[in-house]
PDB file of N, CA and C in Angstrom:
ATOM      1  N   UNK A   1      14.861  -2.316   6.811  1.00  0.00           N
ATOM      2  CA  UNK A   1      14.119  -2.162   5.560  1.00  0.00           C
ATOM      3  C   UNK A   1      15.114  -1.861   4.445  1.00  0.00           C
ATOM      4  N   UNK A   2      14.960  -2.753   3.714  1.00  0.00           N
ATOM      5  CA  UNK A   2      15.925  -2.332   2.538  1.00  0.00           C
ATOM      6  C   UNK A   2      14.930  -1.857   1.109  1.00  0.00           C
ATOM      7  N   UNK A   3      15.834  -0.734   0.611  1.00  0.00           N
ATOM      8  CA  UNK A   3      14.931   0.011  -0.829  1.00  0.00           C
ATOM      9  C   UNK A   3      15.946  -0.124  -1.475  1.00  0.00           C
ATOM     10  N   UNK A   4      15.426  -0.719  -2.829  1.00  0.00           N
ATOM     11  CA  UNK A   4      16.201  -0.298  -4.043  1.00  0.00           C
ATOM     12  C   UNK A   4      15.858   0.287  -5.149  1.00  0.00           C
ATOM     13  N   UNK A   5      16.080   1.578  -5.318  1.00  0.00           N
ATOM     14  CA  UNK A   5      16.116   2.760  -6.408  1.00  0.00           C
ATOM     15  C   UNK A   5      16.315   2.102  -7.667  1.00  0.00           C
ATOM     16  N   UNK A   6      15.841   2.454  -8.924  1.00  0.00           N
ATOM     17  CA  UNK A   6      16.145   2.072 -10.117  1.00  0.00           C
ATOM     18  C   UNK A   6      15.320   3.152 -11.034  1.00  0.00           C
ATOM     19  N   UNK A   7      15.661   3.354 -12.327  1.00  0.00           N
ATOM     20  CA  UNK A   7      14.644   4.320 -13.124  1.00  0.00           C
ATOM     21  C   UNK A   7      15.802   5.713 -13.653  1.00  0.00           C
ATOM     22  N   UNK A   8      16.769   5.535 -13.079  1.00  0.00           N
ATOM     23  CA  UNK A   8      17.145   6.876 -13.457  1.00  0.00           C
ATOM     24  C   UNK A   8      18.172   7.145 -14.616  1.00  0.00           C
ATOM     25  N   UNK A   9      18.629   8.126 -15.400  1.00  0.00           N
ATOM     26  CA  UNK A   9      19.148   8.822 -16.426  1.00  0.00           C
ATOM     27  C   UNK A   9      19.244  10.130 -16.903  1.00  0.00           C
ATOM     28  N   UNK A  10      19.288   9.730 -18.428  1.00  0.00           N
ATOM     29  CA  UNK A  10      19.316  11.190 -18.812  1.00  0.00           C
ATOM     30  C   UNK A  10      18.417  11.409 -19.832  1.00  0.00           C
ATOM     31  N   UNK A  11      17.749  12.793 -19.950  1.00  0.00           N
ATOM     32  CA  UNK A  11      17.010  13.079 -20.659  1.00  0.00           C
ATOM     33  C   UNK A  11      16.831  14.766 -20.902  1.00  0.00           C
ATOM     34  N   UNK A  12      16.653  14.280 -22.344  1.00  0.00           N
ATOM     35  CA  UNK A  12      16.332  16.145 -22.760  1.00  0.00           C
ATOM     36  C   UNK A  12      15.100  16.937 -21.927  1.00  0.00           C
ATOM     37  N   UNK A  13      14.910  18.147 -21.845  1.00  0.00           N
ATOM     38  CA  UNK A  13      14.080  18.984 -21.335  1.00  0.00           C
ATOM     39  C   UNK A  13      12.840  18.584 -21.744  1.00  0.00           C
ATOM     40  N   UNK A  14      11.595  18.309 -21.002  1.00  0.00           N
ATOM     41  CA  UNK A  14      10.479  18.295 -21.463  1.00  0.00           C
ATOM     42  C   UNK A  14       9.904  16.485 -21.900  1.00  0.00           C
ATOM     43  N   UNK A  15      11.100  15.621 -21.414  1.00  0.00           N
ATOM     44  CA  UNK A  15      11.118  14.555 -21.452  1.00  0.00           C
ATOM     45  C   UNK A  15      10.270  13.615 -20.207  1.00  0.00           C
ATOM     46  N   UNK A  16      10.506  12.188 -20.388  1.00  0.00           N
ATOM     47  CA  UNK A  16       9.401  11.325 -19.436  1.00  0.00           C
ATOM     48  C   UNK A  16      11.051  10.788 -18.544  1.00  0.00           C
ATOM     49  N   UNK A  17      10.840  10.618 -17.120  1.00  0.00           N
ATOM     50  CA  UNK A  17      11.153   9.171 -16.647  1.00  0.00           C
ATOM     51  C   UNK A  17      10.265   8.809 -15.569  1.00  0.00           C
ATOM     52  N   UNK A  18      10.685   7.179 -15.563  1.00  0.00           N
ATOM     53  CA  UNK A  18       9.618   6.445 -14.330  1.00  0.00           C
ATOM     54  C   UNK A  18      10.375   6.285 -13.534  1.00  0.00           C
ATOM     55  N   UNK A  19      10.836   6.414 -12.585  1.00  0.00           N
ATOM     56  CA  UNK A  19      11.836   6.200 -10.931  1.00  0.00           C
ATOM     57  C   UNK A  19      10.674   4.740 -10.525  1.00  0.00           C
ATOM     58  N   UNK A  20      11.411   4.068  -9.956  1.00  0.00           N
ATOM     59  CA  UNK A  20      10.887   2.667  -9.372  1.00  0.00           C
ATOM     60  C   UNK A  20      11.904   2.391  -7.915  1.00  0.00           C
ATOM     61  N   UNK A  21      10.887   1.981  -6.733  1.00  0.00           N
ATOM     62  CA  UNK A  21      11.634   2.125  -5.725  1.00  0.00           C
ATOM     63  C   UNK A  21      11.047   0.299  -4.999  1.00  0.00           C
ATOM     64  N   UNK A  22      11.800  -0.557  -4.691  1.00  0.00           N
ATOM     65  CA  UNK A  22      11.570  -1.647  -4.394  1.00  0.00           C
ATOM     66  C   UNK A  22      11.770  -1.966  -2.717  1.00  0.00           C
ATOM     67  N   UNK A  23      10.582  -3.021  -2.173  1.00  0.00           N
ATOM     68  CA  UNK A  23      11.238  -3.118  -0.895  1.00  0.00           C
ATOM     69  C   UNK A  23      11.617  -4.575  -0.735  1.00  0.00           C
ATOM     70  N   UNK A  24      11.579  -5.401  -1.136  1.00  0.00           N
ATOM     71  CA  UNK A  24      11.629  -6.553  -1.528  1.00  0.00           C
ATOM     72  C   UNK A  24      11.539  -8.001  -0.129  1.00  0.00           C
ATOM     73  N   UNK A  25      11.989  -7.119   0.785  1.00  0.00           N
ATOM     74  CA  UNK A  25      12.117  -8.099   1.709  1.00  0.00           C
ATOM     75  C   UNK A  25      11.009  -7.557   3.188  1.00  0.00           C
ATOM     76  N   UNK A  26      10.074  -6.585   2.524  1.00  0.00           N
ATOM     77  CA  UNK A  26       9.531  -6.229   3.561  1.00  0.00           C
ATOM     78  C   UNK A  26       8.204  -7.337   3.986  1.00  0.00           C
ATOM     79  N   UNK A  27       7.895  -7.429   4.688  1.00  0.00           N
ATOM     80  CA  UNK A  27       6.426  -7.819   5.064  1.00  0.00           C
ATOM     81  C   UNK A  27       5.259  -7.335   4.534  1.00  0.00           C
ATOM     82  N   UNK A  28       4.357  -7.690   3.649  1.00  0.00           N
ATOM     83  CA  UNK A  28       3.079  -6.993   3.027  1.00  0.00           C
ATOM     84  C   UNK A  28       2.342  -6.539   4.311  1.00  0.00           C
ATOM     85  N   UNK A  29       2.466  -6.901   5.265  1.00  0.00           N
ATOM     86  CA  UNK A  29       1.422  -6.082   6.256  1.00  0.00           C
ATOM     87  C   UNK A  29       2.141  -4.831   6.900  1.00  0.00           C
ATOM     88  N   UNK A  30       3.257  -4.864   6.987  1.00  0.00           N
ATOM     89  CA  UNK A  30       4.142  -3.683   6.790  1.00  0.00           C
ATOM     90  C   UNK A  30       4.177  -2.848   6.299  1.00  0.00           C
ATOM     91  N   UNK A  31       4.499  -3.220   5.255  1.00  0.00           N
ATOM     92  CA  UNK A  31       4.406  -2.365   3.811  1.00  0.00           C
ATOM     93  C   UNK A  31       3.815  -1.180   3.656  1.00  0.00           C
ATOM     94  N   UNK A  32       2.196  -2.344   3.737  1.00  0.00           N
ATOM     95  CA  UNK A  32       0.327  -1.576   3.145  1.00  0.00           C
ATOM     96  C   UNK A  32       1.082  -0.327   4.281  1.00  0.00           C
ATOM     97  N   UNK A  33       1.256  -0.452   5.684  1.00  0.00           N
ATOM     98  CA  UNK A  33       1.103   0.455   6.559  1.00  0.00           C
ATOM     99  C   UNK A  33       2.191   1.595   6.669  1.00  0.00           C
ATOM    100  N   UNK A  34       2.887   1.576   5.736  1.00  0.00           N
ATOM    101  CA  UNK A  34       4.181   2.996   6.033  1.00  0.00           C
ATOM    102  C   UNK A  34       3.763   3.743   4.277  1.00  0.00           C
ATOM    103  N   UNK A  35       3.936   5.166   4.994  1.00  0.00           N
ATOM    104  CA  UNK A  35       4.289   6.105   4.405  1.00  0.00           C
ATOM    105  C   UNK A  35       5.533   5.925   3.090  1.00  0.00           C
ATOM    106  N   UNK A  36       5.420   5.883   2.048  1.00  0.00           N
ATOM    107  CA  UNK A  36       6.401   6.204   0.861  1.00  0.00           C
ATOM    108  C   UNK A  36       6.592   7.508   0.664  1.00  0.00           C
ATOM    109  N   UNK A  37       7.685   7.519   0.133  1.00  0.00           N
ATOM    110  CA  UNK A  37       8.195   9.184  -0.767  1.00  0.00           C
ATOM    111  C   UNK A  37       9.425   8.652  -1.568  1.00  0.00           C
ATOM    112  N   UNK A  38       9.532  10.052  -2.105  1.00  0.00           N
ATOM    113  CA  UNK A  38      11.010  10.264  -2.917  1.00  0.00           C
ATOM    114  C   UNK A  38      11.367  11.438  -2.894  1.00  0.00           C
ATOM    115  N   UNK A  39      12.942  11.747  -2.194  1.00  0.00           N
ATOM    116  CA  UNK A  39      13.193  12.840  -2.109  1.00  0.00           C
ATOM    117  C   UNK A  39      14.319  12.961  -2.845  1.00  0.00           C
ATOM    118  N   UNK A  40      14.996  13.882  -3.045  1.00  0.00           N
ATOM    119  CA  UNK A  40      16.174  14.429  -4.327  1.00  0.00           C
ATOM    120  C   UNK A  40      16.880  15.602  -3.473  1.00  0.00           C
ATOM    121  N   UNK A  41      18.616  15.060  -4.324  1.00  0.00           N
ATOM    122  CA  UNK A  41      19.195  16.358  -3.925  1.00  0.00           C
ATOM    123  C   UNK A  41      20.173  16.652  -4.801  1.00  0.00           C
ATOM    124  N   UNK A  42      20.060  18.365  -5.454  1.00  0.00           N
ATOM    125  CA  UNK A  42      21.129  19.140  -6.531  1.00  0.00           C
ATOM    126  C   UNK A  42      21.911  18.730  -5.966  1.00  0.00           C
ATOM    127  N   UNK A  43      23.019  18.754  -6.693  1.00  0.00           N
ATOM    128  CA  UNK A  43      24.700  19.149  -6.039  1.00  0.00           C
ATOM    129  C   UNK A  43      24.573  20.833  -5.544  1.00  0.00           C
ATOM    130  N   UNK A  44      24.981  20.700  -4.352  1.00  0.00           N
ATOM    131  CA  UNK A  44      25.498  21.750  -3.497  1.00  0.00           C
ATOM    132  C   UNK A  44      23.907  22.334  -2.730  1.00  0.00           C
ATOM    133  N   UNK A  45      23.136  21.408  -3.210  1.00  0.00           N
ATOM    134  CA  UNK A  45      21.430  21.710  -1.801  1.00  0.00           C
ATOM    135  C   UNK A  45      21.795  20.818  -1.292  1.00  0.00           C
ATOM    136  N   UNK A  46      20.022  21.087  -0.253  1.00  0.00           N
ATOM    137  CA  UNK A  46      19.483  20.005   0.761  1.00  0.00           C
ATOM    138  C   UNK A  46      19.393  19.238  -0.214  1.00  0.00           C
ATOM    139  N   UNK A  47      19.245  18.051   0.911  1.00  0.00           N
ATOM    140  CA  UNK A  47      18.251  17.149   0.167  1.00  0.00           C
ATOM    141  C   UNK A  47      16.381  17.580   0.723  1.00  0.00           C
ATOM    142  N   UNK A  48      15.757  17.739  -0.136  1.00  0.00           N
ATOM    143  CA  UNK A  48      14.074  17.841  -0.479  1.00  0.00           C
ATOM    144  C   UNK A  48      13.290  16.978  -0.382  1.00  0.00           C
ATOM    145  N   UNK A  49      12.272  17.052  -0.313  1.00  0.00           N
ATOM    146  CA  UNK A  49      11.205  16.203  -0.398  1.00  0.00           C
ATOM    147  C   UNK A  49      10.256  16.657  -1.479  1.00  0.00           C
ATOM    148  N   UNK A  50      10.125  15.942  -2.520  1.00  0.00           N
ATOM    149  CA  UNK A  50       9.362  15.595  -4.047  1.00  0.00           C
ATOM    150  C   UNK A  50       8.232  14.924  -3.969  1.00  0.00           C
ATOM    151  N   UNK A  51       7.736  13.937  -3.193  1.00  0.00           N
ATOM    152  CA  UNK A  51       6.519  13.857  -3.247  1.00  0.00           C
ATOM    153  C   UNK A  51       6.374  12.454  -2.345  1.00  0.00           C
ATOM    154  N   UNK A  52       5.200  12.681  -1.661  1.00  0.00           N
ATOM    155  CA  UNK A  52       4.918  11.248  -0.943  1.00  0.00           C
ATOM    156  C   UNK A  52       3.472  10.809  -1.178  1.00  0.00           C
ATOM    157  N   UNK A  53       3.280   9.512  -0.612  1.00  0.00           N
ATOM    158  CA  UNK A  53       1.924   8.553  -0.789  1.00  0.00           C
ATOM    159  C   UNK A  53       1.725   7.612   0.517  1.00  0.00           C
ATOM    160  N   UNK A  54       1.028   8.294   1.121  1.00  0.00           N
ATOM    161  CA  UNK A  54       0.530   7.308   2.602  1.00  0.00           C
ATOM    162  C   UNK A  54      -0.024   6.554   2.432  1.00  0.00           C
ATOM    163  N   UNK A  55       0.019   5.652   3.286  1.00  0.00           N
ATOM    164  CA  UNK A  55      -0.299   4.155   3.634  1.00  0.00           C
ATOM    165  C   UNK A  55      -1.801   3.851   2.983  1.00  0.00           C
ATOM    166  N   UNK A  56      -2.835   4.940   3.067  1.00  0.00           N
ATOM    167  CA  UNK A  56      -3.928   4.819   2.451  1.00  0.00           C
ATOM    168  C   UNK A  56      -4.140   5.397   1.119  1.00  0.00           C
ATOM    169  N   UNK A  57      -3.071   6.071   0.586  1.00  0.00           N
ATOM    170  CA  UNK A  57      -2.662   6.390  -0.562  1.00  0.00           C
ATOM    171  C   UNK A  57      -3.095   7.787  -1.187  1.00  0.00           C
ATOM    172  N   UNK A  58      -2.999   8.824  -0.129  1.00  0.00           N
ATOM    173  CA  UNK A  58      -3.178  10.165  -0.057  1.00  0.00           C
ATOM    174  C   UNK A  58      -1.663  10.450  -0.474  1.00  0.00           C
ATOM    175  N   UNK A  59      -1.681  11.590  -1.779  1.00  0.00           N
ATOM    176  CA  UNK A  59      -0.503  12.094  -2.320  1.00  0.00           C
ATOM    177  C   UNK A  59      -0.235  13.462  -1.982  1.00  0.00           C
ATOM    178  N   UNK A  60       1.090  13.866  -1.919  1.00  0.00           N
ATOM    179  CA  UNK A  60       1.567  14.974  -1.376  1.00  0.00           C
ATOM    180  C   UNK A  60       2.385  15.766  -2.419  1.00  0.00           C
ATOM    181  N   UNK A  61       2.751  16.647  -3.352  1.00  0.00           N
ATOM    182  CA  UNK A  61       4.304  17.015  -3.871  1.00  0.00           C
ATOM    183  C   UNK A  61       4.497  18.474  -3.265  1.00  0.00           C
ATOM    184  N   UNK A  62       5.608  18.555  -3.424  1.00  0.00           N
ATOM    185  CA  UNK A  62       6.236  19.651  -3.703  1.00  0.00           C
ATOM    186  C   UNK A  62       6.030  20.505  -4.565  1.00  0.00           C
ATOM    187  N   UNK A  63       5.599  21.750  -4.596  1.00  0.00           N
ATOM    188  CA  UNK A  63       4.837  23.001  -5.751  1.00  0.00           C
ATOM    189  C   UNK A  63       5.870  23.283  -6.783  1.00  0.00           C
ATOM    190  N   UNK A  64       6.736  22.880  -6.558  1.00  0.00           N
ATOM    191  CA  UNK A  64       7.698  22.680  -8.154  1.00  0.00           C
ATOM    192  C   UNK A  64       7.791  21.653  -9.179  1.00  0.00           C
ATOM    193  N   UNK A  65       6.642  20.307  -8.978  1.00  0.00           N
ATOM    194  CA  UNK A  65       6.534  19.283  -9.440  1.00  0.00           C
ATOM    195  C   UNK A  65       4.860  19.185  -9.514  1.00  0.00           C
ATOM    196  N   UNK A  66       4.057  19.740  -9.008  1.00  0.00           N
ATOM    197  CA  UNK A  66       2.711  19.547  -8.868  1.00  0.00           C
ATOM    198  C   UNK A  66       2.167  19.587 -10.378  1.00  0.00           C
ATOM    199  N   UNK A  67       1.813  18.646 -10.963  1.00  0.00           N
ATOM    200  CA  UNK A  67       1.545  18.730 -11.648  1.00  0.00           C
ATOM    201  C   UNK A  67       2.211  17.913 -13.181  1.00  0.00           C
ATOM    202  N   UNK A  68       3.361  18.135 -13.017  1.00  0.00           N
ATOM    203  CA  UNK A  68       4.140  16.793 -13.579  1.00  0.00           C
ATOM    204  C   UNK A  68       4.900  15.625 -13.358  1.00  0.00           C
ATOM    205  N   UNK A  69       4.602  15.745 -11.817  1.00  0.00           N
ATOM    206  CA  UNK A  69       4.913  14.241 -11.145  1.00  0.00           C
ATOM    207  C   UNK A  69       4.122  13.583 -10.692  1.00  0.00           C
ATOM    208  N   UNK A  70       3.795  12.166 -11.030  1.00  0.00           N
ATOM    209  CA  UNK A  70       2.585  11.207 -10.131  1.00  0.00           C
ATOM    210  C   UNK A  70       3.193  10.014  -9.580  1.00  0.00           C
ATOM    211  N   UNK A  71       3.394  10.154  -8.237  1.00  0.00           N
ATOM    212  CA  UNK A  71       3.616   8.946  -7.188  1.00  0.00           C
ATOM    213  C   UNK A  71       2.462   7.909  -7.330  1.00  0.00           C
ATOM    214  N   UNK A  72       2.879   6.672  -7.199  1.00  0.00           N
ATOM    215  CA  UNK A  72       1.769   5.603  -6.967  1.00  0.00           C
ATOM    216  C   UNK A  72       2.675   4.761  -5.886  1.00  0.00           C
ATOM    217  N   UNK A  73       1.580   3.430  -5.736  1.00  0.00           N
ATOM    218  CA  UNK A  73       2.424   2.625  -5.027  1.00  0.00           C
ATOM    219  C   UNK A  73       1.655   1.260  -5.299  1.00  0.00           C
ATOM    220  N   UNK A  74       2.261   0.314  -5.418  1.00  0.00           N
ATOM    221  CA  UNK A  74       1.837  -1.525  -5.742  1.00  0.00           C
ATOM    222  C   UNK A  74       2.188  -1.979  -4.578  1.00  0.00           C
ATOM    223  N   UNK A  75       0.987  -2.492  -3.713  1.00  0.00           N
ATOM    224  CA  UNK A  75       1.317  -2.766  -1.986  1.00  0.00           C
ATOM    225  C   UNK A  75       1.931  -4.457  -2.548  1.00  0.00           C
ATOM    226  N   UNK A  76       0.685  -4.836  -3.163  1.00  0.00           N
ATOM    227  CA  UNK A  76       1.511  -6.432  -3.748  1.00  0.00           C
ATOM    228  C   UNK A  76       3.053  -6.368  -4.197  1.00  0.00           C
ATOM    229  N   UNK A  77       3.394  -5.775  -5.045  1.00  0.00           N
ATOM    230  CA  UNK A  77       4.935  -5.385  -5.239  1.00  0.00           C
ATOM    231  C   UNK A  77       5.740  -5.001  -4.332  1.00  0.00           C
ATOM    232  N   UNK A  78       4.958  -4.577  -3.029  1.00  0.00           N
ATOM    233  CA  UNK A  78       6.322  -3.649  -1.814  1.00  0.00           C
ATOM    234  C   UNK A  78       7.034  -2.831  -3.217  1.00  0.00           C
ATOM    235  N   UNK A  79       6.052  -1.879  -3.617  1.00  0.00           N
ATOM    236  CA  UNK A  79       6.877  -1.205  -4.658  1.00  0.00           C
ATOM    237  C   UNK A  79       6.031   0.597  -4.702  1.00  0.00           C
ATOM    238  N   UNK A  80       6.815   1.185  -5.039  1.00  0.00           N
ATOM    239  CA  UNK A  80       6.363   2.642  -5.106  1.00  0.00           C
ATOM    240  C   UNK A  80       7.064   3.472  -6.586  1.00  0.00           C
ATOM    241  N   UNK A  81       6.487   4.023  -6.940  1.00  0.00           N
ATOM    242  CA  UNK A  81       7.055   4.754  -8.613  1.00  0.00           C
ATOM    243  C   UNK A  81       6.503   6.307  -8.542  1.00  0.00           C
ATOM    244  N   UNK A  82       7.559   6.750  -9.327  1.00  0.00           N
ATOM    245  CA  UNK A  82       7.450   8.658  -9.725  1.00  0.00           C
ATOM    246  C   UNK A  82       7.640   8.609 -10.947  1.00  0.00           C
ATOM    247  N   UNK A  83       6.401   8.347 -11.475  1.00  0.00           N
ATOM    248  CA  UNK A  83       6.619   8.878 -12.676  1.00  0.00           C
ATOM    249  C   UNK A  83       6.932  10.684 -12.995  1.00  0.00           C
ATOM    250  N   UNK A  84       7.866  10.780 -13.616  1.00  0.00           N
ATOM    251  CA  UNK A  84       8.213  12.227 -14.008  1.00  0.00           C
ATOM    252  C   UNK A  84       7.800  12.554 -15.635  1.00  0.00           C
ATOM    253  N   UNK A  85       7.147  14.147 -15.736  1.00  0.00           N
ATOM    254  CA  UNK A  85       6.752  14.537 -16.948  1.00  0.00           C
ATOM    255  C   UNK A  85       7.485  15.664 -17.107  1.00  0.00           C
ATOM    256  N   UNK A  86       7.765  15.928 -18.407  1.00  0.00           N
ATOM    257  CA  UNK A  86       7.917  17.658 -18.554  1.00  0.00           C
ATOM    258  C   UNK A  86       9.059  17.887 -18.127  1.00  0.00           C
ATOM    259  N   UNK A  87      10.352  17.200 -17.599  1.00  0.00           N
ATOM    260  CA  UNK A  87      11.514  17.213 -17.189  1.00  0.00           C
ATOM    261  C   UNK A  87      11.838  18.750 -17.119  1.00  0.00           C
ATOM    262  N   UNK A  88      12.369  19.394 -16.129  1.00  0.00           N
ATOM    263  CA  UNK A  88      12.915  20.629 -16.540  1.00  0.00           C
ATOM    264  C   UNK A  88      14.892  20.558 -16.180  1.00  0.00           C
ATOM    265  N   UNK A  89      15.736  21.446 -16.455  1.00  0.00           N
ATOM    266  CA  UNK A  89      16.752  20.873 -16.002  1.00  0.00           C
ATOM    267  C   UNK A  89      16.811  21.071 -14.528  1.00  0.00           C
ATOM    268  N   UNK A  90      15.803  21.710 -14.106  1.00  0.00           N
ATOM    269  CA  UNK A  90      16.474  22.194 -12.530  1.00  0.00           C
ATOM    270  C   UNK A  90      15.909  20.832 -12.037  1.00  0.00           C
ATOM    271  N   UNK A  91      14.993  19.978 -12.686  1.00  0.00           N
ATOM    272  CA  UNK A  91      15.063  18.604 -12.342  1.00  0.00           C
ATOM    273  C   UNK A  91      16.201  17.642 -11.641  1.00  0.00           C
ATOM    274  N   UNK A  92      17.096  17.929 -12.420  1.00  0.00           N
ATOM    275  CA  UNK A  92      18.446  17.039 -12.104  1.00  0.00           C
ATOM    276  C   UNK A  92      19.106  17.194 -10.170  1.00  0.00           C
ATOM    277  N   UNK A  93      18.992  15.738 -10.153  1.00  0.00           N
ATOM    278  CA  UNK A  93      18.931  15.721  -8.850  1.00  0.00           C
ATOM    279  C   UNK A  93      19.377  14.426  -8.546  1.00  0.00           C
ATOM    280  N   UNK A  94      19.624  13.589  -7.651  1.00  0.00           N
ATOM    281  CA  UNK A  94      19.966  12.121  -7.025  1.00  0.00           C
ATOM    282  C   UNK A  94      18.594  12.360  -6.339  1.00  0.00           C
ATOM    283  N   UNK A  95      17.658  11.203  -6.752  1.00  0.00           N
ATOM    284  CA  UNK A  95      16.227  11.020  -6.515  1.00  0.00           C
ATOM    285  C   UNK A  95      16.656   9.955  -5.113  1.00  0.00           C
ATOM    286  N   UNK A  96      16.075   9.887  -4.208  1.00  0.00           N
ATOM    287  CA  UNK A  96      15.981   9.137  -3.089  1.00  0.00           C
ATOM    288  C   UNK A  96      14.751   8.470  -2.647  1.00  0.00           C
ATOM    289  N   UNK A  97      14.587   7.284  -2.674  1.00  0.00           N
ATOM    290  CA  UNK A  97      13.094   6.742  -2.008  1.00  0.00           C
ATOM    291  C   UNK A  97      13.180   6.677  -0.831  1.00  0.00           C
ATOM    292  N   UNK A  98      11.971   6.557   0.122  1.00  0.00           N
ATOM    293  CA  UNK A  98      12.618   7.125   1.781  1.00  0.00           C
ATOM    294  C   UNK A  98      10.865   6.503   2.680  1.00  0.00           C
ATOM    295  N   UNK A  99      11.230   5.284   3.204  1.00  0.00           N
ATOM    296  CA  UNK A  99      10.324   5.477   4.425  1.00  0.00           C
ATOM    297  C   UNK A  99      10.442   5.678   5.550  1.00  0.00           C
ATOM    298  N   UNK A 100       9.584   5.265   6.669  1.00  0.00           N
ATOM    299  CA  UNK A 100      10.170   5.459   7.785  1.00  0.00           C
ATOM    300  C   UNK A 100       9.221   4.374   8.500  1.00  0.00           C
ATOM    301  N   UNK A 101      10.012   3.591   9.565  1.00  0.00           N
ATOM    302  CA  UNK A 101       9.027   2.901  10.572  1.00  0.00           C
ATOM    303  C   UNK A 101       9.455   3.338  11.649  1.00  0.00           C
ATOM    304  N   UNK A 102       8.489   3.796  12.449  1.00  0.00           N
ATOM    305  CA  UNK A 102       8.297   4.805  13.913  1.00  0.00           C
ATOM    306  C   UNK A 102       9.098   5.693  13.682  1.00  0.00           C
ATOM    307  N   UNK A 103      10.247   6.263  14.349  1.00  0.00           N
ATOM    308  CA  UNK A 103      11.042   7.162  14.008  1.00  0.00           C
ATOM    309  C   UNK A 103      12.173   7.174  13.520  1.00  0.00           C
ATOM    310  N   UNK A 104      12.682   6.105  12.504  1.00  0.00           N
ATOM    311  CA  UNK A 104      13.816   5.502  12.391  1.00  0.00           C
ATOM    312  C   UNK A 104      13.388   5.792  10.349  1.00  0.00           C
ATOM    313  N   UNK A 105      14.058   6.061   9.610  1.00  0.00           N
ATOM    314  CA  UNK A 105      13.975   6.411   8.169  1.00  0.00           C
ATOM    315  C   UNK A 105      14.745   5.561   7.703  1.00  0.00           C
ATOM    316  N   UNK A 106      14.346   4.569   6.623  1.00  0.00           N
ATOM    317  CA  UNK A 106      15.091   4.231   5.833  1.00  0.00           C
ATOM    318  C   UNK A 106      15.128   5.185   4.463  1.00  0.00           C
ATOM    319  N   UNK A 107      16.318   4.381   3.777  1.00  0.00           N
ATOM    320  CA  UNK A 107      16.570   5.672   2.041  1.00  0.00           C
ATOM    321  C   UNK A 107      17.518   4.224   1.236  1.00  0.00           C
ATOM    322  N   UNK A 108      16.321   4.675  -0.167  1.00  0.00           N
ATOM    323  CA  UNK A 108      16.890   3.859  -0.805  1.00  0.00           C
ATOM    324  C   UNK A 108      18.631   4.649  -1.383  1.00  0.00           C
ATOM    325  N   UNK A 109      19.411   3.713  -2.078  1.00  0.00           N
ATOM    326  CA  UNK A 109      20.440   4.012  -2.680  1.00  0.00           C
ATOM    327  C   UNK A 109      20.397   5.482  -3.626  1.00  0.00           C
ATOM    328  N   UNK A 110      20.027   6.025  -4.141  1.00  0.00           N
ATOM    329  CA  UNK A 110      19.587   6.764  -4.720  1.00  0.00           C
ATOM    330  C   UNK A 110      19.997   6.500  -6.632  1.00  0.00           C
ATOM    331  N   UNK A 111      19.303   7.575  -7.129  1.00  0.00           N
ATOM    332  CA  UNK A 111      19.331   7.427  -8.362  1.00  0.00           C
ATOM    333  C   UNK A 111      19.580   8.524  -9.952  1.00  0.00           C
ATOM    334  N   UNK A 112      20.367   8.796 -10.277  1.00  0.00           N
ATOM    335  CA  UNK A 112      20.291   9.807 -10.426  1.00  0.00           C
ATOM    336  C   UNK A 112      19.836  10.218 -11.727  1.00  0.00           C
ATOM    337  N   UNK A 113      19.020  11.535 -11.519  1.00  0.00           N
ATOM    338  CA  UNK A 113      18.100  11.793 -13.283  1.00  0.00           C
ATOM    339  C   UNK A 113      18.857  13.277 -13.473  1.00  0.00           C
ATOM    340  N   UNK A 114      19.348  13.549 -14.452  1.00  0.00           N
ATOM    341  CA  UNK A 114      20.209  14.437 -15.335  1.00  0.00           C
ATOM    342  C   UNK A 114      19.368  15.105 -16.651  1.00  0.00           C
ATOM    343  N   UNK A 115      18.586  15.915 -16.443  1.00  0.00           N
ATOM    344  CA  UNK A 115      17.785  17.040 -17.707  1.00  0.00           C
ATOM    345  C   UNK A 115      18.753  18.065 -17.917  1.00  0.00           C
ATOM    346  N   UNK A 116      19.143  17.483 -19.281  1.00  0.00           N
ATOM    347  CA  UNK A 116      19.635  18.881 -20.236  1.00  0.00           C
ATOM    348  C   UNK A 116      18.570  19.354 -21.172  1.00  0.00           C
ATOM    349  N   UNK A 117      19.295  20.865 -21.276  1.00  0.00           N
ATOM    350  CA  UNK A 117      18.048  21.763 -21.758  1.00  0.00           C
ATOM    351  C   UNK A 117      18.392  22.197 -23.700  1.00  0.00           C
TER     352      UNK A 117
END
């Protein structure tokens, strides 16, 4: 499975970005059926998990984003997006898109979003 990350930069505090995560070569019946997310990691953390959207399109985040992040997903596109609101700097992170088929994870390239305050 290949993902490709795109969407990311820089932006002042309290700012918008859209993260866009592509699968391009997957199978649409595939696709509809795996789990999406996007996970992120500071310099010098883990890497986290920010928010996911299952196959039937039940959303999940993380309680440090609840509320100004909305995952979707375009099954026609093999595509998944985070939109981000309200940027804070502890935002700044290398955003990662991430599925998994059976027990094996793919991760897109990552991307990185930078909030100064």
């Amino acid at each position: 499975v290949q993902l490709q990350a795109s969407g990311g930069g820089s932006v002042q505090a309290g700012g918008s970005l859209r993260l866009s995560c592509a699968a391009p070569g997957t199978i649409l019946s595939v696709f509809v059926s795996n789990d999406m997310g996007w996970y992120r990691q500071a310099p010098g953390k883990q890497r986290e998990l920010v928010a996911v959207i299952t196959s039937s399109g039940n959303t999940n985040y993380a309680d440090s984003v609840k509320g100004r992040f909305t995952i979707s997903r375009n099954n026609n596109k093999r595509a998944v997006s985070l939109q981000m609101n309200s940027l804070k700097p502890n935002d700044t992170a290398v955003y990662y898109c991430h599925t998994k088929r059976g027990l094996t994870p793919y991760w897109g390239q990552g991307t990185l979003v930078t909030v100064s305050s």
